[in-house]
N, C-alpha and C. Protein backbone atom coordinates (compact mmCIF):
# COMPACT_ATOMS: atom_id res chain seq x y z
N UNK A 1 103.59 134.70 130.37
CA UNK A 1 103.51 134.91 128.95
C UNK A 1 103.99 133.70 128.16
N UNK A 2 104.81 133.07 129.05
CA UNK A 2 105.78 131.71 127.94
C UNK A 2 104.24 130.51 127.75
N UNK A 3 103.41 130.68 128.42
CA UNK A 3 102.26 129.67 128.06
C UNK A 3 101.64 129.59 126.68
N UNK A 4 100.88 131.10 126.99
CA UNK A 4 100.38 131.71 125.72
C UNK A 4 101.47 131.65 124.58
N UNK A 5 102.66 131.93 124.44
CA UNK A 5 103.41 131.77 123.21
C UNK A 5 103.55 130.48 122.82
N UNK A 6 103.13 129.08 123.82
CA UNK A 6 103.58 127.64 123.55
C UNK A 6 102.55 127.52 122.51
N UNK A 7 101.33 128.22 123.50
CA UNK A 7 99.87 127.66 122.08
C UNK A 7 99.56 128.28 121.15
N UNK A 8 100.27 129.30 121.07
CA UNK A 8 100.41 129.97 119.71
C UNK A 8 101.09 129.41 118.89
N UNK A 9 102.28 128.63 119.28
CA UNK A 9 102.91 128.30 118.29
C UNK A 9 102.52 126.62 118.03
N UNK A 10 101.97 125.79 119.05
CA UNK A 10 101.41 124.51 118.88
C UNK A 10 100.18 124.74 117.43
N UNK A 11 99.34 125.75 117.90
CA UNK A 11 98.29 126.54 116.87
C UNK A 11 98.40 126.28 115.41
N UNK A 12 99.73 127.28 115.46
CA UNK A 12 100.57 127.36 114.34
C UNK A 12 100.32 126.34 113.74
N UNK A 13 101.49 125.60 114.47
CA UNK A 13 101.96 124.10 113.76
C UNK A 13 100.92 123.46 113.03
N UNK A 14 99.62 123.09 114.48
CA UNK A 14 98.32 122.65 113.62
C UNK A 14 97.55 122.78 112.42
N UNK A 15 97.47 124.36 112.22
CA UNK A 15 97.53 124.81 110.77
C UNK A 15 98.35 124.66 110.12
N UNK A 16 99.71 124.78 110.30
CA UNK A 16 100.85 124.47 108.80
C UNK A 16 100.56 122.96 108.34
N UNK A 17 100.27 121.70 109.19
CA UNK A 17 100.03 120.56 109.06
C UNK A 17 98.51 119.92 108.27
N UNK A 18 97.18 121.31 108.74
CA UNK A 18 96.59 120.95 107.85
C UNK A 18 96.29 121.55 106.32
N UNK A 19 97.38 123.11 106.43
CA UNK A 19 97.16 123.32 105.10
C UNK A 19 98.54 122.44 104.20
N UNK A 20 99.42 121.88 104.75
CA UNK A 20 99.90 120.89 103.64
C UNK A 20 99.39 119.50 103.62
N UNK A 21 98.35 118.76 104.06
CA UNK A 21 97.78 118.20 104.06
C UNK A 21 96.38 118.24 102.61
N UNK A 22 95.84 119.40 103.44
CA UNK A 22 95.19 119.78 102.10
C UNK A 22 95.84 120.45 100.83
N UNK A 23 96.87 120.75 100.58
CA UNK A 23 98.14 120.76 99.09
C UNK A 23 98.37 119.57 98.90
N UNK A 24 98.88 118.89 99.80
CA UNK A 24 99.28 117.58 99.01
C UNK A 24 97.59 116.26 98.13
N UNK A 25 97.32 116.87 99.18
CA UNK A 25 95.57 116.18 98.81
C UNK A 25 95.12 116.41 97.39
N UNK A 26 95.08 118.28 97.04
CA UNK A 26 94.55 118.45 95.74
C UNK A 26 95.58 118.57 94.91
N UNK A 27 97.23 118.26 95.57
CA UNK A 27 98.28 117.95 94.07
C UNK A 27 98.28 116.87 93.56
N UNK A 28 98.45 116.14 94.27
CA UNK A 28 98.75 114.61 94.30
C UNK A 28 98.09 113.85 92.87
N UNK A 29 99.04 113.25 92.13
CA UNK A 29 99.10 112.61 90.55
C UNK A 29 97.71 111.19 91.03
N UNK A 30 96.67 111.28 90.55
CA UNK A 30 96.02 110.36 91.25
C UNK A 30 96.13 108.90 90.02
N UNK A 31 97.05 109.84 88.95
CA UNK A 31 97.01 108.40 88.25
C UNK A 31 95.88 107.91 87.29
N UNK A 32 95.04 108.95 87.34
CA UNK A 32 94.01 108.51 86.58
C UNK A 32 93.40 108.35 85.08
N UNK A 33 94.49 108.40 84.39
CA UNK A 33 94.68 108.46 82.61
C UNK A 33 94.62 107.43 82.24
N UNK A 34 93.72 106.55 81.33
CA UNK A 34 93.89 106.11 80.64
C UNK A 34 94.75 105.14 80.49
N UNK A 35 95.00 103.55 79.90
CA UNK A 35 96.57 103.14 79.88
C UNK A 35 96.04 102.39 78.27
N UNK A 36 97.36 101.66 78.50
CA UNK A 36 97.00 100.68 77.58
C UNK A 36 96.47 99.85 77.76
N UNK A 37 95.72 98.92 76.64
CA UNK A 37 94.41 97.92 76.33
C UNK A 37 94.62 97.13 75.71
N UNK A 38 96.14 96.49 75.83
CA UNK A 38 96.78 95.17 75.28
C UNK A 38 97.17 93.83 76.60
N UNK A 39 96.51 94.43 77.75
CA UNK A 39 96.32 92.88 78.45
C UNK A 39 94.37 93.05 78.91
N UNK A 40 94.41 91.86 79.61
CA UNK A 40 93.05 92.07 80.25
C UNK A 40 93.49 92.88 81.59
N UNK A 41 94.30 93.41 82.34
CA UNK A 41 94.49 94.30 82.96
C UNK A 41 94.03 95.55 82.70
N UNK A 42 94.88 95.74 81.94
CA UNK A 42 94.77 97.25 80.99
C UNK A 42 93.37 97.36 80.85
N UNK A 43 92.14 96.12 80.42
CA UNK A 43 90.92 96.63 80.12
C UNK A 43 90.20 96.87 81.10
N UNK A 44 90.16 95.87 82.63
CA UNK A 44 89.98 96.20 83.81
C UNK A 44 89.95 97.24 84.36
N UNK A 45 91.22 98.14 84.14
CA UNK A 45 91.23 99.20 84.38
C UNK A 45 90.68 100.52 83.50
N UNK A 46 90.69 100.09 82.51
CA UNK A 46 89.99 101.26 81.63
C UNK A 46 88.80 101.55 82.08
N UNK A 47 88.37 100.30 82.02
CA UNK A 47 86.77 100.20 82.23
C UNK A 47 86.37 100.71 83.01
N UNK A 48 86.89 100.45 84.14
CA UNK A 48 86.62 100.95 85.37
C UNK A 48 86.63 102.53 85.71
N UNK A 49 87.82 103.13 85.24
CA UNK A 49 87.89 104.70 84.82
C UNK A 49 87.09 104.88 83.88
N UNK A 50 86.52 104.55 83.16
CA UNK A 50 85.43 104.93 82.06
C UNK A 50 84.21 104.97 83.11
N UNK A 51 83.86 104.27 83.64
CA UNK A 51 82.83 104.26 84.01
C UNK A 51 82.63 104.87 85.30
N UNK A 52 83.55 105.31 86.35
CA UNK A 52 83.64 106.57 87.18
C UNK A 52 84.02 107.66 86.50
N UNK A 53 84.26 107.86 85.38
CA UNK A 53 84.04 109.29 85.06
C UNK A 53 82.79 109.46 83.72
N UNK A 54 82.01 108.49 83.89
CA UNK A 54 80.80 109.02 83.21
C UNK A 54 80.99 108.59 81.26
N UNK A 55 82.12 108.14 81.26
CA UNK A 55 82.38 107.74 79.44
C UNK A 55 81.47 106.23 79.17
N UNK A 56 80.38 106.46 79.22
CA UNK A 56 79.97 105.14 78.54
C UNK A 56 79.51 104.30 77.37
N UNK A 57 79.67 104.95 77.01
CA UNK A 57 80.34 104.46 75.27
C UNK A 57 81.86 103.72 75.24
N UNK A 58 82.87 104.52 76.46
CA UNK A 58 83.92 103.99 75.98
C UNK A 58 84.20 102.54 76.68
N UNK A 59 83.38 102.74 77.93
CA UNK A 59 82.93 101.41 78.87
C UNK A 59 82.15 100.32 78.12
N UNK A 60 81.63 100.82 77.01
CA UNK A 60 80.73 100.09 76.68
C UNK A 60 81.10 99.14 75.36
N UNK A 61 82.66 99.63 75.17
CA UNK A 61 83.40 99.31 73.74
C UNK A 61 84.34 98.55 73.92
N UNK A 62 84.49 97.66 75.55
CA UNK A 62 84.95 96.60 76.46
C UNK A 62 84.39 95.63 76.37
N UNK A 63 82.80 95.81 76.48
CA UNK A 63 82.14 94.19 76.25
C UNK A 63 82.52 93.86 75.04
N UNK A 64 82.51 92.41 75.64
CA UNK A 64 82.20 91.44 74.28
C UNK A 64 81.13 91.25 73.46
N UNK A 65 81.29 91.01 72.38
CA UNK A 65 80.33 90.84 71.31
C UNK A 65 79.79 89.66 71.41
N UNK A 66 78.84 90.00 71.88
CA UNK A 66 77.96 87.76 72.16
C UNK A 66 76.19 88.19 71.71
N UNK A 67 75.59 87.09 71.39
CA UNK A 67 74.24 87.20 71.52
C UNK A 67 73.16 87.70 72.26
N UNK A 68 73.48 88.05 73.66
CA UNK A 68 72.76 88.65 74.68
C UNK A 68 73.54 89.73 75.41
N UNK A 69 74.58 90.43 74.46
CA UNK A 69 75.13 91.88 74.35
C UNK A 69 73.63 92.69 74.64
N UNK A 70 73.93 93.55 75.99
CA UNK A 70 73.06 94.39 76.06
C UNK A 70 73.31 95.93 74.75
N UNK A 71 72.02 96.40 74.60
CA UNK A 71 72.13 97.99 73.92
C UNK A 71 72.59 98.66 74.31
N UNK A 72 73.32 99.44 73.61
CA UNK A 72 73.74 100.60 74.33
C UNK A 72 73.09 101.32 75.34
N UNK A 73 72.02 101.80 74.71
CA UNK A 73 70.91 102.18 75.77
C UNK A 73 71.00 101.12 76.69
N UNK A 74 70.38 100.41 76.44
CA UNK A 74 70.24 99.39 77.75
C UNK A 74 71.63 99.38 79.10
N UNK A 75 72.43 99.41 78.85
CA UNK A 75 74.29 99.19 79.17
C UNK A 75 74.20 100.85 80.21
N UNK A 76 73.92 102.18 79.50
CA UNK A 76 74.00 103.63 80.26
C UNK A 76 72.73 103.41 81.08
N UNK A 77 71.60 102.98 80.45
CA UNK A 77 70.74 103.00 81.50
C UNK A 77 70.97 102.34 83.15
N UNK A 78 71.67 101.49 83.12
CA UNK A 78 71.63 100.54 83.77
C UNK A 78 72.68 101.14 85.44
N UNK A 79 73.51 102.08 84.58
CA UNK A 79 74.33 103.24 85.54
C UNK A 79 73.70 104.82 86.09
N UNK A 80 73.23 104.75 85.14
CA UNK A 80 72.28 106.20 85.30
C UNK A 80 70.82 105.85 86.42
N UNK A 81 70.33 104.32 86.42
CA UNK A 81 69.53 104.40 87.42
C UNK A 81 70.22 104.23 89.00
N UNK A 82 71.30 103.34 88.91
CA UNK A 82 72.14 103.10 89.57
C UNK A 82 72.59 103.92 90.61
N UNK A 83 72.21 105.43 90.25
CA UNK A 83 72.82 106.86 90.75
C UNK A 83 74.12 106.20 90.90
N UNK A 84 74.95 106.31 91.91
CA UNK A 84 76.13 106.48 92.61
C UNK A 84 76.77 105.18 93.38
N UNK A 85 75.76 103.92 92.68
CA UNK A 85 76.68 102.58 93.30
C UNK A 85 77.98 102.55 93.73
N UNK A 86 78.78 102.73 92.49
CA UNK A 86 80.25 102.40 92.47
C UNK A 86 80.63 103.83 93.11
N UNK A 87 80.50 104.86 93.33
CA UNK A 87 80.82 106.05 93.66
C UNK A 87 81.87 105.92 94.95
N UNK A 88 81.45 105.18 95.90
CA UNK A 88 81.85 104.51 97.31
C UNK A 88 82.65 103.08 96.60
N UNK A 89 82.88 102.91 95.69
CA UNK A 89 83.89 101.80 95.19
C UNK A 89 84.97 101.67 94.49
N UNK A 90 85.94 101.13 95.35
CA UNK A 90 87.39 101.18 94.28
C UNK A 90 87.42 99.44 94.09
N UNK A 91 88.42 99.50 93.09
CA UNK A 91 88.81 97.93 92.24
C UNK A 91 90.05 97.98 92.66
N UNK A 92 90.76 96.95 93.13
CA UNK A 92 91.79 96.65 93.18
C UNK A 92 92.45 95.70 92.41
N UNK A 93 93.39 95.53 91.23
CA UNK A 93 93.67 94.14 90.89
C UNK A 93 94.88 93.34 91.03
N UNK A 94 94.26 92.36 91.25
CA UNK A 94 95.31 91.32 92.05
C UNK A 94 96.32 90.81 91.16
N UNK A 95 95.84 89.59 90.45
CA UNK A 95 96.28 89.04 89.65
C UNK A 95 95.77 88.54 88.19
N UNK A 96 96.31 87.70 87.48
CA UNK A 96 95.10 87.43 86.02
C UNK A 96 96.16 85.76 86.03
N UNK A 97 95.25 85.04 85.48
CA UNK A 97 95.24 83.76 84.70
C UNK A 97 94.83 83.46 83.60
N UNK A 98 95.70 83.42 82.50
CA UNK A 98 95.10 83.62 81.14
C UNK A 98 95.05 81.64 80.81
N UNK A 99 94.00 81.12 79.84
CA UNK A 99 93.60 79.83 79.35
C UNK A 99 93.48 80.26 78.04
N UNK A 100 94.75 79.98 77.14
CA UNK A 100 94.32 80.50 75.70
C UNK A 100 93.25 81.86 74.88
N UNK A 101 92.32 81.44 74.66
CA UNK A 101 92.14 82.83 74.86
C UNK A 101 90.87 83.85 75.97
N UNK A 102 90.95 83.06 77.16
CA UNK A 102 90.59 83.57 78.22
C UNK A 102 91.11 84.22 79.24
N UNK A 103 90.47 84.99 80.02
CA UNK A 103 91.35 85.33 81.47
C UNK A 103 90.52 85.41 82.45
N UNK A 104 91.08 85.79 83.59
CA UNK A 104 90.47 86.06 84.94
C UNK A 104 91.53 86.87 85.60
N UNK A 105 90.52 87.71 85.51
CA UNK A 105 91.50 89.02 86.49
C UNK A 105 91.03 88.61 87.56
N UNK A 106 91.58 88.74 88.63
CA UNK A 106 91.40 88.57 90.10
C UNK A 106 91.51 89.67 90.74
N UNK A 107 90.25 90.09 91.37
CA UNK A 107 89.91 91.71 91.91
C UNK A 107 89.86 91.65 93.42
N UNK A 108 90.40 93.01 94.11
CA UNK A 108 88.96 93.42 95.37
C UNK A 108 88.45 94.20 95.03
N UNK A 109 87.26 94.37 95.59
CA UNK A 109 86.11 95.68 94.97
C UNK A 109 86.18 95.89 96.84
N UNK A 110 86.66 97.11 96.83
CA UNK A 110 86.76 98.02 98.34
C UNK A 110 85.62 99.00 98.24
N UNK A 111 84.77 98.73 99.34
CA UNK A 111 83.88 99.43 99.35
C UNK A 111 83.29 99.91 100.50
N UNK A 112 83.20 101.71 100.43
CA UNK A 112 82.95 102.76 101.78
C UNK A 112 81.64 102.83 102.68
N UNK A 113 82.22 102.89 103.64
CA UNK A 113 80.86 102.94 104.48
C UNK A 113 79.63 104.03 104.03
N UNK A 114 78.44 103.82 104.08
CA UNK A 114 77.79 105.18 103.78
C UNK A 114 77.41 106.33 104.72
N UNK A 115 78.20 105.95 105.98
CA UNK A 115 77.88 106.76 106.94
C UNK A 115 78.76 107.47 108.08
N UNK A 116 79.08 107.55 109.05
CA UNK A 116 79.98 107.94 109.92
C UNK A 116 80.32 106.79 110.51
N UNK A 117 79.54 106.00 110.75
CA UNK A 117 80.12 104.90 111.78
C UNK A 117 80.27 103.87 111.13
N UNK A 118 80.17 103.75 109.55
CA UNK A 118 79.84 102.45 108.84
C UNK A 118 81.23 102.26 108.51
N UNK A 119 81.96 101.09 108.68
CA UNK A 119 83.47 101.00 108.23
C UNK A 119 83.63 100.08 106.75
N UNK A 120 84.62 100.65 106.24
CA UNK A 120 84.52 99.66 104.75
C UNK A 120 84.53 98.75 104.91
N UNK A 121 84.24 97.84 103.55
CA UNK A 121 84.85 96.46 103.33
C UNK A 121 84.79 95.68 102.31
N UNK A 122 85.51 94.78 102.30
CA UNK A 122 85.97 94.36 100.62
C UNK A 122 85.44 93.27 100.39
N UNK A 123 85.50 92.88 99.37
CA UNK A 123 85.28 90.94 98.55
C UNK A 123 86.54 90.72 97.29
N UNK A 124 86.73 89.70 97.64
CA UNK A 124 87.50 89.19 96.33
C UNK A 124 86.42 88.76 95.32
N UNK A 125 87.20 89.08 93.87
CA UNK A 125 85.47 88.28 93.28
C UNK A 125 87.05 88.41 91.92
N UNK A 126 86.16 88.18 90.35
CA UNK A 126 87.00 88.46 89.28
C UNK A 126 86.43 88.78 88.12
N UNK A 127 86.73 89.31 87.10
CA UNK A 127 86.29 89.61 85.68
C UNK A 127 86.85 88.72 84.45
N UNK A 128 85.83 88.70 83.39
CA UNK A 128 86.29 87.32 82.85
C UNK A 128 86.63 88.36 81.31
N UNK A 129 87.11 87.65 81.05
CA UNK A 129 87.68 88.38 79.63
C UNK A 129 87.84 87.25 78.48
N UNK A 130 87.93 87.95 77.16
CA UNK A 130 88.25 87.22 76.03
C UNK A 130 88.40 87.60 74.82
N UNK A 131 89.75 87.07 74.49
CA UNK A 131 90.32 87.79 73.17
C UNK A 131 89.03 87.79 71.79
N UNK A 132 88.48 89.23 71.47
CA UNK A 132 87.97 88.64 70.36
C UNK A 132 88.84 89.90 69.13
N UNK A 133 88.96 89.21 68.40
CA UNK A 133 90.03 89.95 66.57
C UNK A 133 90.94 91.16 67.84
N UNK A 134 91.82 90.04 68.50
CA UNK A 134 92.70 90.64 68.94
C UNK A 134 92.78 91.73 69.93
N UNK A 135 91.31 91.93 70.33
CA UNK A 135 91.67 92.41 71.37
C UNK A 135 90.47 92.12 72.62
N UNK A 136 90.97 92.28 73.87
CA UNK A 136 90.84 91.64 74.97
C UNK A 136 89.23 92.26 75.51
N UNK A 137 88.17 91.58 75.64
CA UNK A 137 86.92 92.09 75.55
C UNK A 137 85.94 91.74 77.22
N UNK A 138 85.46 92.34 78.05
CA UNK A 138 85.07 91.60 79.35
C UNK A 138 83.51 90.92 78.77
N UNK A 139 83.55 89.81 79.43
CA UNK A 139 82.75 88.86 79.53
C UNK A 139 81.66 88.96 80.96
N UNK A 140 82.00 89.33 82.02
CA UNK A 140 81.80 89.60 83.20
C UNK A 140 82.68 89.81 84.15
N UNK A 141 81.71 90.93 84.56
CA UNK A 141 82.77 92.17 86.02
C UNK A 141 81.77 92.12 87.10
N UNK A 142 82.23 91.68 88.41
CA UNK A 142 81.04 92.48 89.20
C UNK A 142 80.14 93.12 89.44
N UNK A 143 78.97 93.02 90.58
CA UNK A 143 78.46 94.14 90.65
C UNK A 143 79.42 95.47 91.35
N UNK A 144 79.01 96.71 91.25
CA UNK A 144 78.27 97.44 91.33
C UNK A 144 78.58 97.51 89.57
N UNK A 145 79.51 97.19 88.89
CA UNK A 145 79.97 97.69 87.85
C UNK A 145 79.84 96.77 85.89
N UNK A 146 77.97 95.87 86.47
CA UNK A 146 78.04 94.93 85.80
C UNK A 146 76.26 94.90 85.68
N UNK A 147 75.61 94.61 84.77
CA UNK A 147 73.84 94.62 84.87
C UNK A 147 74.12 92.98 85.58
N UNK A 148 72.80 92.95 85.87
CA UNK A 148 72.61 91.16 86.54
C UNK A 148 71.77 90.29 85.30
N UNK A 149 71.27 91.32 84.08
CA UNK A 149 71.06 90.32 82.97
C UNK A 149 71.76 90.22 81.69
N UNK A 150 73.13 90.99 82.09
CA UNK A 150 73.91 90.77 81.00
C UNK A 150 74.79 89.54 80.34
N UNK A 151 74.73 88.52 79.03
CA UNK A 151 75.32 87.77 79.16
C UNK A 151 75.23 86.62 80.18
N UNK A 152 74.36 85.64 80.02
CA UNK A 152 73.76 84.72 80.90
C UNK A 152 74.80 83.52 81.10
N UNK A 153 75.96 83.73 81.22
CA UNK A 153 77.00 83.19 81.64
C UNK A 153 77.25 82.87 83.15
N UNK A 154 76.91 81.32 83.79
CA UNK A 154 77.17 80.73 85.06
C UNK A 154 78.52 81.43 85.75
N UNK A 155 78.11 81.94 86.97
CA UNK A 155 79.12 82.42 87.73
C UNK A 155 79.98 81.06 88.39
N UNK A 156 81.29 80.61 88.02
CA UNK A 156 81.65 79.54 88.11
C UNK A 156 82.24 79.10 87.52
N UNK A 157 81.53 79.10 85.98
CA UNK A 157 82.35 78.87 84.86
C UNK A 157 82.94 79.74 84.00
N UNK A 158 84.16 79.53 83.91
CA UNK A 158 84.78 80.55 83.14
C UNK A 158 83.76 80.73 81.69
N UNK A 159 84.13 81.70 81.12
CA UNK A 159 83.09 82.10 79.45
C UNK A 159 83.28 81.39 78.38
């Protein structure tokens, strides 16, 4: 009988381990509110939460104001065909280097396999920013999270 009671209670255990596993999973503060939008950090990150949860207007109130500013339309379209690019993508940010009134955030963009056997993987890359009437505006962000004819600005040179 002492067998059967070991794997009953090994059993046990296994379940107590995965139902607090799954509690801590759907408690857990993921952090995802909003911050402030007084560095180019802060907009990095907005943006980025704006635009995994579907706000694009408010993603869209980040770019900068330049001559080859896409439309609004143009800007949602460009995610909505997109389906689920970034869906499998997180931003990580590193660091920033500000040049008067420029910056460079310095990113990884971590990104999931699409399959069972496919393992992630990352790139360093960065987003360019620039103060315009005081507040901090992106110039260029990566793909998945960027059109490829927005703002015809050389990858290379800062904006």
């Amino acid at each position: 009988m002492k067998p059967d009671r070991a794997l009953w209670v090994f059993l046990g255990m296994i379940v107590l381990i995965v139902a607090l596993a799954l509690v801590l999973f759907f408690v857990r503060d993921g952090d995802q509110a909003y911050g402030p939008e007084s560095s180019p950090e802060g907009v990095v990150r907005n943006y980025v939460l704006a635009l995994h949860a579907g706000d694009y207007q408010r993603a869209y109130d980040y770019l900068q104001e330049a001559e080859d500013k896409p439309t609004y339309p143009q800007f949602r379209e460009t995610f909505l065909n997109a389906g689920s690019k970034f869906e499998d993508t997180s931003v990580q940010i590193l660091s920033t280097e500000r040049s008067g009134d420029d910056a460079a955030v310095h990113l990884t963009l971590i990104r999931g396999g699409t399959g069972p056997f496919e393992r992630s993987w990352s790139e360093n890359n960065e987003a360019w920013l620039t103060l315009q009437r005081g507040e901090w505006k992106l110039a260029y962000f990566p793909y998945p999270y960027w059109g490829w004819d927005w703002y015809q600005v050389e990858k290379g040179s800062s904006p």
